[in-house]
PDB file of N, CA and C in Angstrom:
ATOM      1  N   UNK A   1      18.287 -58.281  66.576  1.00  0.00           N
ATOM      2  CA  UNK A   1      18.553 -56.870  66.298  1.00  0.00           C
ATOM      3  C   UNK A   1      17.576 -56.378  65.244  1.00  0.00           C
ATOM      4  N   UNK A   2      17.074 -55.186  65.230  1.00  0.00           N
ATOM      5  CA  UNK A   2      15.934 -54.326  64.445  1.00  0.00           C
ATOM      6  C   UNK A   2      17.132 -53.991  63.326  1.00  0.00           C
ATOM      7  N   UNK A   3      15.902 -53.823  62.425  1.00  0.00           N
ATOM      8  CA  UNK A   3      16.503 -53.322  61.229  1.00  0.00           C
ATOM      9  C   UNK A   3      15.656 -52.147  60.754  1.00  0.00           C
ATOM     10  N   UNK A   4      16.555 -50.441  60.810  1.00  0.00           N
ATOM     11  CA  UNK A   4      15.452 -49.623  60.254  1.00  0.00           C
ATOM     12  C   UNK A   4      16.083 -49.431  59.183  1.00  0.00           C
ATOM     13  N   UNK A   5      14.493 -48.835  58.283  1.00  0.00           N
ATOM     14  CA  UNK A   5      14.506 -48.482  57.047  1.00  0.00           C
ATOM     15  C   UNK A   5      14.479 -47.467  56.983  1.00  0.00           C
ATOM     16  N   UNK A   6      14.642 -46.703  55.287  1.00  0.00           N
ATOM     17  CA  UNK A   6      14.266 -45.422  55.195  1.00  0.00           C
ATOM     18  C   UNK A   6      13.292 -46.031  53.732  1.00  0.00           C
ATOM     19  N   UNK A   7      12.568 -44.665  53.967  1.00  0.00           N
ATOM     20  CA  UNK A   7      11.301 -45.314  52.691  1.00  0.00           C
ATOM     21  C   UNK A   7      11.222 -44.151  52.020  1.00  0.00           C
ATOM     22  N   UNK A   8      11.585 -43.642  51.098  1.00  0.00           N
ATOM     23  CA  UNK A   8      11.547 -42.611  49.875  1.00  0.00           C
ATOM     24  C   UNK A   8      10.628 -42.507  49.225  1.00  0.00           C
ATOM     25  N   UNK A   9       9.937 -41.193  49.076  1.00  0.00           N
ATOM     26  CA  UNK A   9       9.161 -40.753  47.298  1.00  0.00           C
ATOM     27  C   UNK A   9       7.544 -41.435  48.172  1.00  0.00           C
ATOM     28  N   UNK A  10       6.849 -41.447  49.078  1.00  0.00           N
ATOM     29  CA  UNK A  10       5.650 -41.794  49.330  1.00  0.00           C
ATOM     30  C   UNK A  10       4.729 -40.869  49.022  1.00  0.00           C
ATOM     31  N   UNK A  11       3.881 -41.199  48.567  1.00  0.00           N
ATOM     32  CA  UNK A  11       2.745 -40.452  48.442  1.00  0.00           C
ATOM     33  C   UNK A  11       2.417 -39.702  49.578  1.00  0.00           C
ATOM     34  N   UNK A  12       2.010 -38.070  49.607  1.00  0.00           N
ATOM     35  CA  UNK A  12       1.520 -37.081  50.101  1.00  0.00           C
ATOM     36  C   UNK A  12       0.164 -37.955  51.049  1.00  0.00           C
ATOM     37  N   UNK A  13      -0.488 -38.549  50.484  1.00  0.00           N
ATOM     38  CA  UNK A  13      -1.384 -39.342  51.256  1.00  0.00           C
ATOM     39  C   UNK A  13      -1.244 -40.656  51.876  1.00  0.00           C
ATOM     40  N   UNK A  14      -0.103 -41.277  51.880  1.00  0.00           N
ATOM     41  CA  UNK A  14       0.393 -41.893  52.390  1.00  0.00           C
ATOM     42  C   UNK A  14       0.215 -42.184  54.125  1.00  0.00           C
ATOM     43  N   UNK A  15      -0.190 -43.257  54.651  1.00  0.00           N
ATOM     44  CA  UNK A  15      -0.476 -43.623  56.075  1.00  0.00           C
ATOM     45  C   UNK A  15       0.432 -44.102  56.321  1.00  0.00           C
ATOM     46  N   UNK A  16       0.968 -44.334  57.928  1.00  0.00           N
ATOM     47  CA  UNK A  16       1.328 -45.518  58.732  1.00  0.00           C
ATOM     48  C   UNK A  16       0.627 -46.373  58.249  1.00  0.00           C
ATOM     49  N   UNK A  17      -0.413 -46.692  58.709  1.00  0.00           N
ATOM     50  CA  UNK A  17      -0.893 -47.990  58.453  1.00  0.00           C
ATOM     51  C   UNK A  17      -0.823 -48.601  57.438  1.00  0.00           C
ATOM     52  N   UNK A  18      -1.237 -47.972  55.983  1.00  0.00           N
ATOM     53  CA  UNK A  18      -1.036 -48.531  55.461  1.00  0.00           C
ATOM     54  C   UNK A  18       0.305 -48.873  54.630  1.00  0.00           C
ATOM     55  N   UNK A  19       1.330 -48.252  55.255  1.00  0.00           N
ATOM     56  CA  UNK A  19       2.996 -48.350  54.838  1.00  0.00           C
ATOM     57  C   UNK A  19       2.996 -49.402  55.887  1.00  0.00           C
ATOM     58  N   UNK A  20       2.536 -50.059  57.021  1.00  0.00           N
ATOM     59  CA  UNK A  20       2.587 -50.419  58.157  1.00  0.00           C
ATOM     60  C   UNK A  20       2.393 -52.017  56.643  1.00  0.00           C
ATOM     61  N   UNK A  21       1.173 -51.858  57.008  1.00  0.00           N
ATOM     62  CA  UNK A  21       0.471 -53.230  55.968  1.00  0.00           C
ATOM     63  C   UNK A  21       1.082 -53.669  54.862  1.00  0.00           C
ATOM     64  N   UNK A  22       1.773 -52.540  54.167  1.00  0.00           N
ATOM     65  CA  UNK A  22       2.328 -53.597  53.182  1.00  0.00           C
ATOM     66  C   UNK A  22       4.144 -53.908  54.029  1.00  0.00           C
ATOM     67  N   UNK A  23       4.848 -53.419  54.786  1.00  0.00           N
ATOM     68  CA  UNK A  23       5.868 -54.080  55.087  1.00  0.00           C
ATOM     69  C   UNK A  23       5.879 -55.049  55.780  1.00  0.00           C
ATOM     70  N   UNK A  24       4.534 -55.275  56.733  1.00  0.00           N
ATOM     71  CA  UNK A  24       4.079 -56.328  57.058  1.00  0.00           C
ATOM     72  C   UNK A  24       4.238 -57.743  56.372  1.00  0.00           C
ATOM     73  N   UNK A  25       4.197 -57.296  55.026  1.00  0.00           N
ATOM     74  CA  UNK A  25       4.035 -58.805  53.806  1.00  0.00           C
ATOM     75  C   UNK A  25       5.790 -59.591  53.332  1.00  0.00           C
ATOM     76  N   UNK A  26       6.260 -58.528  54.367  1.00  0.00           N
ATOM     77  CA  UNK A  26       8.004 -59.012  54.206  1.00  0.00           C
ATOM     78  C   UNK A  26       8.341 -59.578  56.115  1.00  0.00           C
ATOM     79  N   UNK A  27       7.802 -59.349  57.028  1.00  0.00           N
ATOM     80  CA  UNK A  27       7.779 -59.956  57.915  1.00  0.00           C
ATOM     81  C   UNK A  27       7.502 -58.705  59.156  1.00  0.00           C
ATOM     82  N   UNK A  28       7.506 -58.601  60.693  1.00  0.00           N
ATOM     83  CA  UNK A  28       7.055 -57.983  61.487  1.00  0.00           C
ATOM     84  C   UNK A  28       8.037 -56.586  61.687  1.00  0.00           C
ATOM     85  N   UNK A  29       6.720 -55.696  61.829  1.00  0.00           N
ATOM     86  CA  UNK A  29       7.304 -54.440  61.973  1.00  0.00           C
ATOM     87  C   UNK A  29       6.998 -54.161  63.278  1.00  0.00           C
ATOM     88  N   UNK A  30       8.247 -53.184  63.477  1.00  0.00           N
ATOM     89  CA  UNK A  30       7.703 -52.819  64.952  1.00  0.00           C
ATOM     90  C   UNK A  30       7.880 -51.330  65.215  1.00  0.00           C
ATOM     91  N   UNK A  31       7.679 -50.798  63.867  1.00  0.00           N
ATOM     92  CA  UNK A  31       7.174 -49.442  63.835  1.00  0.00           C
ATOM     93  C   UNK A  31       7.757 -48.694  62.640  1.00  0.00           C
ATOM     94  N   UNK A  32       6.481 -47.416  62.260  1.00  0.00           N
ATOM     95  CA  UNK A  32       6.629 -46.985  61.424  1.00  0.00           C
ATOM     96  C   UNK A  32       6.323 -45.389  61.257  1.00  0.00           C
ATOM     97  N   UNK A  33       7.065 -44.533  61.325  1.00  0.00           N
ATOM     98  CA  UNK A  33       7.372 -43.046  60.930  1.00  0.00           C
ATOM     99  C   UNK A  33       7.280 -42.303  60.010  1.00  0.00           C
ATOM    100  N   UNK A  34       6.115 -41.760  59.682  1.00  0.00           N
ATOM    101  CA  UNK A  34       6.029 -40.864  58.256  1.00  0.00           C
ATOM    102  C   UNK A  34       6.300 -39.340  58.879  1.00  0.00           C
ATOM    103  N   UNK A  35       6.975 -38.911  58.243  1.00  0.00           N
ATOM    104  CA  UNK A  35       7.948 -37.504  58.801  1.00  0.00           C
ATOM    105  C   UNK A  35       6.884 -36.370  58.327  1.00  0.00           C
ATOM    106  N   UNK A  36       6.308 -35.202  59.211  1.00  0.00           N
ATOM    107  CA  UNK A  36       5.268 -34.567  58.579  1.00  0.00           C
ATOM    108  C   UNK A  36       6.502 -33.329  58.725  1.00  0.00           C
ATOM    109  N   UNK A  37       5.901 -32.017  57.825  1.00  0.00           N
ATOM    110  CA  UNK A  37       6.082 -30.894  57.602  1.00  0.00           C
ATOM    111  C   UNK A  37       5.554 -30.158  58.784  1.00  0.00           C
ATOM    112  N   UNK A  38       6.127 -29.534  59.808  1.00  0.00           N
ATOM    113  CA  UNK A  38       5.633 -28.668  60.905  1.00  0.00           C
ATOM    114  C   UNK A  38       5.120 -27.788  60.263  1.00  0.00           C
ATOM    115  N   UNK A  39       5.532 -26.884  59.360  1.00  0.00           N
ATOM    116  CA  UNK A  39       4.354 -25.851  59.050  1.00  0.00           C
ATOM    117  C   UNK A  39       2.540 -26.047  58.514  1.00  0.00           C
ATOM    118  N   UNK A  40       2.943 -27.105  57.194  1.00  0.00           N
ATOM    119  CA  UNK A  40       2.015 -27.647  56.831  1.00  0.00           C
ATOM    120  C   UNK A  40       1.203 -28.831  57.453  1.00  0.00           C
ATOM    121  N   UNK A  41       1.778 -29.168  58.200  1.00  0.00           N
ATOM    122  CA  UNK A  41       0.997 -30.552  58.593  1.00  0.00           C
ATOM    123  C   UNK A  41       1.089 -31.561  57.972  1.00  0.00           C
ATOM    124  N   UNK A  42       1.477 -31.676  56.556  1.00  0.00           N
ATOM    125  CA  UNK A  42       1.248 -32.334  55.640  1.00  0.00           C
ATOM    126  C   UNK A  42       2.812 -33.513  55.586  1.00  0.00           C
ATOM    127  N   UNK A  43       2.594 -34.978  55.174  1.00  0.00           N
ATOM    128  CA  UNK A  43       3.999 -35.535  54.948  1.00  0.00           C
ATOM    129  C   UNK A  43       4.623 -34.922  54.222  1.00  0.00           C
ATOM    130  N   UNK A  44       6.027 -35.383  53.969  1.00  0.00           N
ATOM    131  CA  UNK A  44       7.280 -34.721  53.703  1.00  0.00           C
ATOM    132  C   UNK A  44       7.094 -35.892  52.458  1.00  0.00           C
ATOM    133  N   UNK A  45       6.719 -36.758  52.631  1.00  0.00           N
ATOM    134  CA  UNK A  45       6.963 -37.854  51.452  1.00  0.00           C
ATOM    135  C   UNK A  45       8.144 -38.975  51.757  1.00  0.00           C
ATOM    136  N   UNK A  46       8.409 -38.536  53.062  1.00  0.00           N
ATOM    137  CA  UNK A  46       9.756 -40.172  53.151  1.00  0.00           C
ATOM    138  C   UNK A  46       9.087 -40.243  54.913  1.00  0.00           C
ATOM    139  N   UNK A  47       9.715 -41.306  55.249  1.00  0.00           N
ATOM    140  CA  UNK A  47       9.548 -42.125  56.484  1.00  0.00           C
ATOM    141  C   UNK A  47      10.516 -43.195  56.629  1.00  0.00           C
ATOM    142  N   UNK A  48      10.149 -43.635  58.331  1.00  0.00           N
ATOM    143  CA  UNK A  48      11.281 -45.192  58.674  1.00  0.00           C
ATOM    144  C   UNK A  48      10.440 -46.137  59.017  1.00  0.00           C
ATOM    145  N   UNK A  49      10.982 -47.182  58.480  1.00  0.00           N
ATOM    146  CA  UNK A  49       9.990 -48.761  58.923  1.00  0.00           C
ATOM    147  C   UNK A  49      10.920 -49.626  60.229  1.00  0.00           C
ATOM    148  N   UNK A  50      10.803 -50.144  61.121  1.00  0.00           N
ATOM    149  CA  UNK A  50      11.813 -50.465  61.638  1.00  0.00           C
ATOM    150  C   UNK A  50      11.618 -52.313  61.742  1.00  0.00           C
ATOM    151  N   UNK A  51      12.254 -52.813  61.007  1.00  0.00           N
ATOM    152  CA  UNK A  51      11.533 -53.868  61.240  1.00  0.00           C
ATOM    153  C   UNK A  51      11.845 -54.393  62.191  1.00  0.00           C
ATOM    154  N   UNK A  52      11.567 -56.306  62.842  1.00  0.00           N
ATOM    155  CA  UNK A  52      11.900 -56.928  64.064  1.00  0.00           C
ATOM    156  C   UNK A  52      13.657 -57.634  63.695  1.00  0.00           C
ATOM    157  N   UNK A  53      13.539 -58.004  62.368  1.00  0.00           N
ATOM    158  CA  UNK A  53      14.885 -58.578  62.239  1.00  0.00           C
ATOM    159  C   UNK A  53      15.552 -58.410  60.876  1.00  0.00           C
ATOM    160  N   UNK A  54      17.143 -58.469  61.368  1.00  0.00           N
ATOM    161  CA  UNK A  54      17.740 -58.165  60.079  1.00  0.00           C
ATOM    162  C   UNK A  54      17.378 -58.719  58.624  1.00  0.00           C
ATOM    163  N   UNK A  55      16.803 -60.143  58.851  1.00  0.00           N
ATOM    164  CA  UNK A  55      16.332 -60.870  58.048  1.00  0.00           C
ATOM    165  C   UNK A  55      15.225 -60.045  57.185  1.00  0.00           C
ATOM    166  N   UNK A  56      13.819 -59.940  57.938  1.00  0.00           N
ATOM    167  CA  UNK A  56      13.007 -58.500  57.391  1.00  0.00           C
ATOM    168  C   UNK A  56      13.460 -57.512  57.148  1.00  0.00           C
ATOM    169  N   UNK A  57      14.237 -57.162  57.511  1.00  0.00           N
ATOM    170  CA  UNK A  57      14.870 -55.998  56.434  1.00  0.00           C
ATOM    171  C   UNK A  57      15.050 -56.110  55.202  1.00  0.00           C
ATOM    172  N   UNK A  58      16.294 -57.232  55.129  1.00  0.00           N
ATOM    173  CA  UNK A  58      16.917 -57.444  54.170  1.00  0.00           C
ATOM    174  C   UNK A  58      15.429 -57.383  52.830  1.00  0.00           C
ATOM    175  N   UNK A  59      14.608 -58.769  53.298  1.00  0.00           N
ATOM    176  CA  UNK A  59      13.589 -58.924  52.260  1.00  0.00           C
ATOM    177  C   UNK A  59      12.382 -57.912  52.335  1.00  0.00           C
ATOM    178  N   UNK A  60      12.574 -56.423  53.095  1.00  0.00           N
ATOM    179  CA  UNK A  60      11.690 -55.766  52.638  1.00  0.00           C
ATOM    180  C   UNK A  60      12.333 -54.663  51.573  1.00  0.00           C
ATOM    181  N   UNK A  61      13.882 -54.965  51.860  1.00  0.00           N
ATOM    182  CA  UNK A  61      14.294 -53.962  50.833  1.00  0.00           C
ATOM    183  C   UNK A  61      13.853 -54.396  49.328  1.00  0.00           C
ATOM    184  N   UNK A  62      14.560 -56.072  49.396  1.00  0.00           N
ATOM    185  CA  UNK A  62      14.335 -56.584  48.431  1.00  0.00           C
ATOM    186  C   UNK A  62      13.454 -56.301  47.690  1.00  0.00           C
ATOM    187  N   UNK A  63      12.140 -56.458  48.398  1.00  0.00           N
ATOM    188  CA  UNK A  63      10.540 -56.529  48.065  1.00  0.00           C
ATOM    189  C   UNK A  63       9.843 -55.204  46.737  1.00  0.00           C
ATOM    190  N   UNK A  64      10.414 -53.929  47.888  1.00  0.00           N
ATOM    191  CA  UNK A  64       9.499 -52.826  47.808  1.00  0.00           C
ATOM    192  C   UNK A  64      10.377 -51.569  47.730  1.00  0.00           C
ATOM    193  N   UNK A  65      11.843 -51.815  47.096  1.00  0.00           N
ATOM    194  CA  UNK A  65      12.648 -50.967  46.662  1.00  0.00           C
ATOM    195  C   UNK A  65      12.293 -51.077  44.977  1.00  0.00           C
ATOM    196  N   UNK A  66      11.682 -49.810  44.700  1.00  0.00           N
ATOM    197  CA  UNK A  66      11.188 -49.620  43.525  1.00  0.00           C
ATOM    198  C   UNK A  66       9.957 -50.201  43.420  1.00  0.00           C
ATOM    199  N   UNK A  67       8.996 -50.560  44.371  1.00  0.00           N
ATOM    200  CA  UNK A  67       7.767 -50.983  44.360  1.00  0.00           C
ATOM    201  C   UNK A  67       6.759 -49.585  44.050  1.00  0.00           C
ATOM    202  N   UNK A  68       5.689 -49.897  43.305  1.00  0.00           N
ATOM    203  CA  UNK A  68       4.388 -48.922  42.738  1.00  0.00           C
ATOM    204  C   UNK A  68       3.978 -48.895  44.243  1.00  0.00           C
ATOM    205  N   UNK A  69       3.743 -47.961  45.096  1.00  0.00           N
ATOM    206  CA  UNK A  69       2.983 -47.687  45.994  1.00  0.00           C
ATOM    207  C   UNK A  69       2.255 -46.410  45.778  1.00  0.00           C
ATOM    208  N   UNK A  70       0.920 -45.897  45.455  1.00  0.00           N
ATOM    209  CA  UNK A  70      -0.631 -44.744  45.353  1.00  0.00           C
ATOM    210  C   UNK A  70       0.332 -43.741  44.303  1.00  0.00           C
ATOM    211  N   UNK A  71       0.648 -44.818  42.901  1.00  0.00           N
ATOM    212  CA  UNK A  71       1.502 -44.196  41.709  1.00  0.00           C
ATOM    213  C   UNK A  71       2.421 -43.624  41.951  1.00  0.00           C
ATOM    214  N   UNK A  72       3.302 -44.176  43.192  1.00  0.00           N
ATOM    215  CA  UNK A  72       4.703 -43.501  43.083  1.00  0.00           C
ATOM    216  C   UNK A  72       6.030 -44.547  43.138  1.00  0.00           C
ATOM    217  N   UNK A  73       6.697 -44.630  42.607  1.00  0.00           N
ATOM    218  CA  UNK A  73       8.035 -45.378  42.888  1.00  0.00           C
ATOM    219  C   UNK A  73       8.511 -45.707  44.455  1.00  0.00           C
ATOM    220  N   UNK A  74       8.480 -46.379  45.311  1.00  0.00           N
ATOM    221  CA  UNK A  74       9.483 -45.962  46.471  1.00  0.00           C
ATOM    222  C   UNK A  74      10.441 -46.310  46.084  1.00  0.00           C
ATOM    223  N   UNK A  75      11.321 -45.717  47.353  1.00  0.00           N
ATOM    224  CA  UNK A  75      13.208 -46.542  47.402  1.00  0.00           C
ATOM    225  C   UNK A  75      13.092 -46.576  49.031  1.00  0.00           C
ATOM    226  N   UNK A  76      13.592 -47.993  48.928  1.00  0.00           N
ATOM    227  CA  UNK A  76      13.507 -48.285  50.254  1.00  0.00           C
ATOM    228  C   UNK A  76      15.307 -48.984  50.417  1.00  0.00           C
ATOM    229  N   UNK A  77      15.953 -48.138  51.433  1.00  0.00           N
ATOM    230  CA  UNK A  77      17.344 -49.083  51.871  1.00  0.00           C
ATOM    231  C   UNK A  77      17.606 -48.389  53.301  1.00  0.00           C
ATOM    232  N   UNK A  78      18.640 -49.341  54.009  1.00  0.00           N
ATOM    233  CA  UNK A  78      18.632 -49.289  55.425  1.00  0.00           C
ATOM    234  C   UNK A  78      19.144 -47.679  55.323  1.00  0.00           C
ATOM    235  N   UNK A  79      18.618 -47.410  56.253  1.00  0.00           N
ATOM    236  CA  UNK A  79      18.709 -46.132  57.122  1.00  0.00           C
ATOM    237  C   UNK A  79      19.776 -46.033  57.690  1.00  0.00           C
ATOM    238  N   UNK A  80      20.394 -44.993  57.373  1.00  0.00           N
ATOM    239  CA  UNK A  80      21.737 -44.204  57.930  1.00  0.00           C
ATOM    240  C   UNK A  80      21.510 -44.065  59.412  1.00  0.00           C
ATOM    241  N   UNK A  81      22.470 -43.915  60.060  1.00  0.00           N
ATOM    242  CA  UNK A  81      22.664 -43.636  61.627  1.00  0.00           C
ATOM    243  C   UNK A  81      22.349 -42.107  62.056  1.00  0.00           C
ATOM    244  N   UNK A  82      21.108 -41.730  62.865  1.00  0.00           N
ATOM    245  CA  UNK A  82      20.850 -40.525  63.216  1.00  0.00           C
ATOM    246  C   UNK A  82      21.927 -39.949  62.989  1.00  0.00           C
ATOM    247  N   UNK A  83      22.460 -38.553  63.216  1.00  0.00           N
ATOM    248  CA  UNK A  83      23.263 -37.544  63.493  1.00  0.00           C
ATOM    249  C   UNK A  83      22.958 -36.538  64.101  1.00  0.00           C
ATOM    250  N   UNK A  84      23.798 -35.690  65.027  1.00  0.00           N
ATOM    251  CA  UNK A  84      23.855 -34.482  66.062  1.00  0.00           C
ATOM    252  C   UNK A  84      23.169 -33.691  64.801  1.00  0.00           C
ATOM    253  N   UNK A  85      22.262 -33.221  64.342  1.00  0.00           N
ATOM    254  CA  UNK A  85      22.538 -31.621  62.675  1.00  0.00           C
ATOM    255  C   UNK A  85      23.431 -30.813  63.714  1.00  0.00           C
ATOM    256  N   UNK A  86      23.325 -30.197  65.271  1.00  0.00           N
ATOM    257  CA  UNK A  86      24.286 -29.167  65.285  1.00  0.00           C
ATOM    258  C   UNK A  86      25.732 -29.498  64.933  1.00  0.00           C
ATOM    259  N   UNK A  87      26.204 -30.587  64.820  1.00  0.00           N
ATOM    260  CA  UNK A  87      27.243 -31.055  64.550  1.00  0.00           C
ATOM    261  C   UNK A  87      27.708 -30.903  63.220  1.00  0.00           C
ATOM    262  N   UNK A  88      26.624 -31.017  62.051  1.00  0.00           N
ATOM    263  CA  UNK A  88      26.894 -31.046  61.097  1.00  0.00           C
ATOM    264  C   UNK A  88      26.789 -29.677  60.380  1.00  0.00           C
ATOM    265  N   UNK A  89      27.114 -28.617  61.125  1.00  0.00           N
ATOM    266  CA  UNK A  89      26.576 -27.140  60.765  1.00  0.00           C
ATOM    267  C   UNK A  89      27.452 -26.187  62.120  1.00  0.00           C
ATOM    268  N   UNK A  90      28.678 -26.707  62.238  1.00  0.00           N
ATOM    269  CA  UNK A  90      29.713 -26.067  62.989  1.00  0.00           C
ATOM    270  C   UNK A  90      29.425 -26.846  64.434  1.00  0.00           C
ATOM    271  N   UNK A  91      28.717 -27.265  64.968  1.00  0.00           N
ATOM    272  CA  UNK A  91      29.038 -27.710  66.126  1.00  0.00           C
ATOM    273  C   UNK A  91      28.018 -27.097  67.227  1.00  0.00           C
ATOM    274  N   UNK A  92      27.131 -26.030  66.793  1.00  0.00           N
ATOM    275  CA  UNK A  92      26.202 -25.598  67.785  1.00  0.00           C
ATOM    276  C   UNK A  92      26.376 -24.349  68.142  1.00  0.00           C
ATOM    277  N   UNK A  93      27.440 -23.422  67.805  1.00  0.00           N
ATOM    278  CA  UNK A  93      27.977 -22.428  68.452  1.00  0.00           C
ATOM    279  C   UNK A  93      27.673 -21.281  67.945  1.00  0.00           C
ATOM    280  N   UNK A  94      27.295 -20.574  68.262  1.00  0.00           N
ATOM    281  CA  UNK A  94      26.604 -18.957  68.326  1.00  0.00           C
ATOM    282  C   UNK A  94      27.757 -17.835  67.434  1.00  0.00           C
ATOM    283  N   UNK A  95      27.327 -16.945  66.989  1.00  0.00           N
ATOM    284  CA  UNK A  95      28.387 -16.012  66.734  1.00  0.00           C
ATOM    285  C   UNK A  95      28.114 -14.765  67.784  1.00  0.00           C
ATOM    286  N   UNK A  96      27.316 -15.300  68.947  1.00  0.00           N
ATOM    287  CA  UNK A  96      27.162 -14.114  69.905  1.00  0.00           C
ATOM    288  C   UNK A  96      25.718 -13.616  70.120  1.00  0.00           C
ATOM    289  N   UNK A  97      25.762 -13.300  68.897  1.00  0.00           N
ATOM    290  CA  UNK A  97      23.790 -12.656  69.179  1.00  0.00           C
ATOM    291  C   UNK A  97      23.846 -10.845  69.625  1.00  0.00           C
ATOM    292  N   UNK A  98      25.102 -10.352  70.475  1.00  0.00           N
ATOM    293  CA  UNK A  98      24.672  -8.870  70.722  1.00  0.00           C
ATOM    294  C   UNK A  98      25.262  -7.919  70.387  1.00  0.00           C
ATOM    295  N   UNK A  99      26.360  -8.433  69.317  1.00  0.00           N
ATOM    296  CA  UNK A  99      27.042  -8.106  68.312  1.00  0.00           C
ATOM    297  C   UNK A  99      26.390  -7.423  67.247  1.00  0.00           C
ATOM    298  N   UNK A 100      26.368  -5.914  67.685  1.00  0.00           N
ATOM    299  CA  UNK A 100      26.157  -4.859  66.506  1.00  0.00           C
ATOM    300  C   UNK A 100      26.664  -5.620  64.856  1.00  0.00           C
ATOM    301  N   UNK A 101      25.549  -5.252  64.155  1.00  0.00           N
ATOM    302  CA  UNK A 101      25.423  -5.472  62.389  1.00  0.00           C
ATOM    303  C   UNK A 101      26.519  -3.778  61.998  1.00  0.00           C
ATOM    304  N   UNK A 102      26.925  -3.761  61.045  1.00  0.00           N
ATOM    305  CA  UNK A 102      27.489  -2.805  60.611  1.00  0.00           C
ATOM    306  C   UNK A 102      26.708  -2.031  60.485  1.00  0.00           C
ATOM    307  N   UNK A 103      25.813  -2.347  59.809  1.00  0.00           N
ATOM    308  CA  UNK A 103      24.472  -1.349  59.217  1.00  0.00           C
ATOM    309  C   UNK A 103      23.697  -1.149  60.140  1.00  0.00           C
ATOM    310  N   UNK A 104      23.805  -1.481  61.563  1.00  0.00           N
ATOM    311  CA  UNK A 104      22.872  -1.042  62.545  1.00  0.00           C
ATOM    312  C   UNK A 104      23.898  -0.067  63.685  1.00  0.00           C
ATOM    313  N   UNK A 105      24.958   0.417  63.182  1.00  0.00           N
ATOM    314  CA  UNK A 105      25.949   0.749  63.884  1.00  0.00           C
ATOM    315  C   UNK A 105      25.333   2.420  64.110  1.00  0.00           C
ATOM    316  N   UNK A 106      25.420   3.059  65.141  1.00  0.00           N
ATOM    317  CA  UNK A 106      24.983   4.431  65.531  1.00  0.00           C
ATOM    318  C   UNK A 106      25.850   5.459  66.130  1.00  0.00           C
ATOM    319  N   UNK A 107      27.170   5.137  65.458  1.00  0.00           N
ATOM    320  CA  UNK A 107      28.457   5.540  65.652  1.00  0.00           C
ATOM    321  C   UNK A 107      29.468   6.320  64.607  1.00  0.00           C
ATOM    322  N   UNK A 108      29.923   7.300  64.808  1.00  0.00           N
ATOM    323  CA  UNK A 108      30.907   8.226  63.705  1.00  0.00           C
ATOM    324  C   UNK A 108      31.994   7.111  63.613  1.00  0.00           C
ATOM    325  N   UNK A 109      32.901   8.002  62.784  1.00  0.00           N
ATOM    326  CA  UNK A 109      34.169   6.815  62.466  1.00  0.00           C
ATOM    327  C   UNK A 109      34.522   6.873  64.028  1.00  0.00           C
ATOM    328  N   UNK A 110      34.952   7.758  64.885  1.00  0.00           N
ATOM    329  CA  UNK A 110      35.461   7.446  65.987  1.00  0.00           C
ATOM    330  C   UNK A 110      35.214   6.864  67.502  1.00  0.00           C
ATOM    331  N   UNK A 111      33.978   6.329  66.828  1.00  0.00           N
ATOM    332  CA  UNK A 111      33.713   5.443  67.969  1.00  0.00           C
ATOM    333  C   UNK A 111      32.546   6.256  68.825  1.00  0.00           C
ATOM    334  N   UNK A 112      32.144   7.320  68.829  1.00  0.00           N
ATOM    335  CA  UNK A 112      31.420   8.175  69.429  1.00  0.00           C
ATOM    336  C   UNK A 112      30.042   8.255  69.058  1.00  0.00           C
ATOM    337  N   UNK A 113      29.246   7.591  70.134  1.00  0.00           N
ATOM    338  CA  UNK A 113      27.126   7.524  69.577  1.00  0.00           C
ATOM    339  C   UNK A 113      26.811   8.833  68.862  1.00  0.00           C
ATOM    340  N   UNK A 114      26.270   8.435  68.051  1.00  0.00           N
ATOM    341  CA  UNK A 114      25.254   9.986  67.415  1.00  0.00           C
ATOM    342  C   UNK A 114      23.903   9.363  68.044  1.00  0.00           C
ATOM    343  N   UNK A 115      23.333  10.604  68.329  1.00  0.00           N
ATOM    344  CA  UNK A 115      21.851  10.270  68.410  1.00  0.00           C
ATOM    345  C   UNK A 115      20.928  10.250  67.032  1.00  0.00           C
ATOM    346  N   UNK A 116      20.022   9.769  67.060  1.00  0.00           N
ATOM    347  CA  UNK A 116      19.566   9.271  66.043  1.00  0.00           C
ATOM    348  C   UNK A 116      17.835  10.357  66.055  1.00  0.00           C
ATOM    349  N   UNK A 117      18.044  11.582  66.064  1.00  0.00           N
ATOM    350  CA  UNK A 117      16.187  12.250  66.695  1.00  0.00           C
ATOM    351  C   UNK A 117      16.116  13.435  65.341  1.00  0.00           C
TER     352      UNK A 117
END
């Protein structure tokens, strides 16, 4: 069974590869995710290592939780279990979308359009 990581606080210049290379030195990876910024392009500063076995995990946490990596601290510990986000933000569900705003309302108190010219 794989063991993924989460890897905290990386340097802005930070590679795969070379996040690849040093978890390498705790035993085989079999992949590695640096999370970029869609607007910027640029990393976010965290990523996942996934290693081949629980064993590598264990001793890459060991290793390189709080390790100096391009002058920054990481924190490295197992990775939480994906989640739905619509799930975590009501469930996915709309409040409609064609539902007049108050303030866009073009109506007297009684319900009757004014024109707007």
């Amino acid at each position: 069974m794989a063991k993924k990581l989460y890897v905290g606080n990386l340097s802005y210049n930070s590679t795969a590869e070379n996040v690849r290379a040093l978890f390498a030195e705790a035993g085989e990876v079999v992949d590695v995710a640096i999370i970029m910024d869609r607007e910027t392009g640029r990393s976010r500063g965290f990523g996942f290592v996934e290693m081949a076995t629980e064993e590598a995990g264990r001793e890459a946490i060991k290793r390189f939780d709080g390790y100096m990596l391009d002058n920054r601290r990481l924190t490295v510990n197992a990775a939480r279990p994906r989640t739905d986000r619509r799930e975590e933000f009501g469930g996915g569900r709309s409040s409609g979308g064609n539902r007049e705003r108050s303030s866009d309302r073009s109506s007297d108190r009684n319900g009757m359009r004014r024109n707007r010219f």
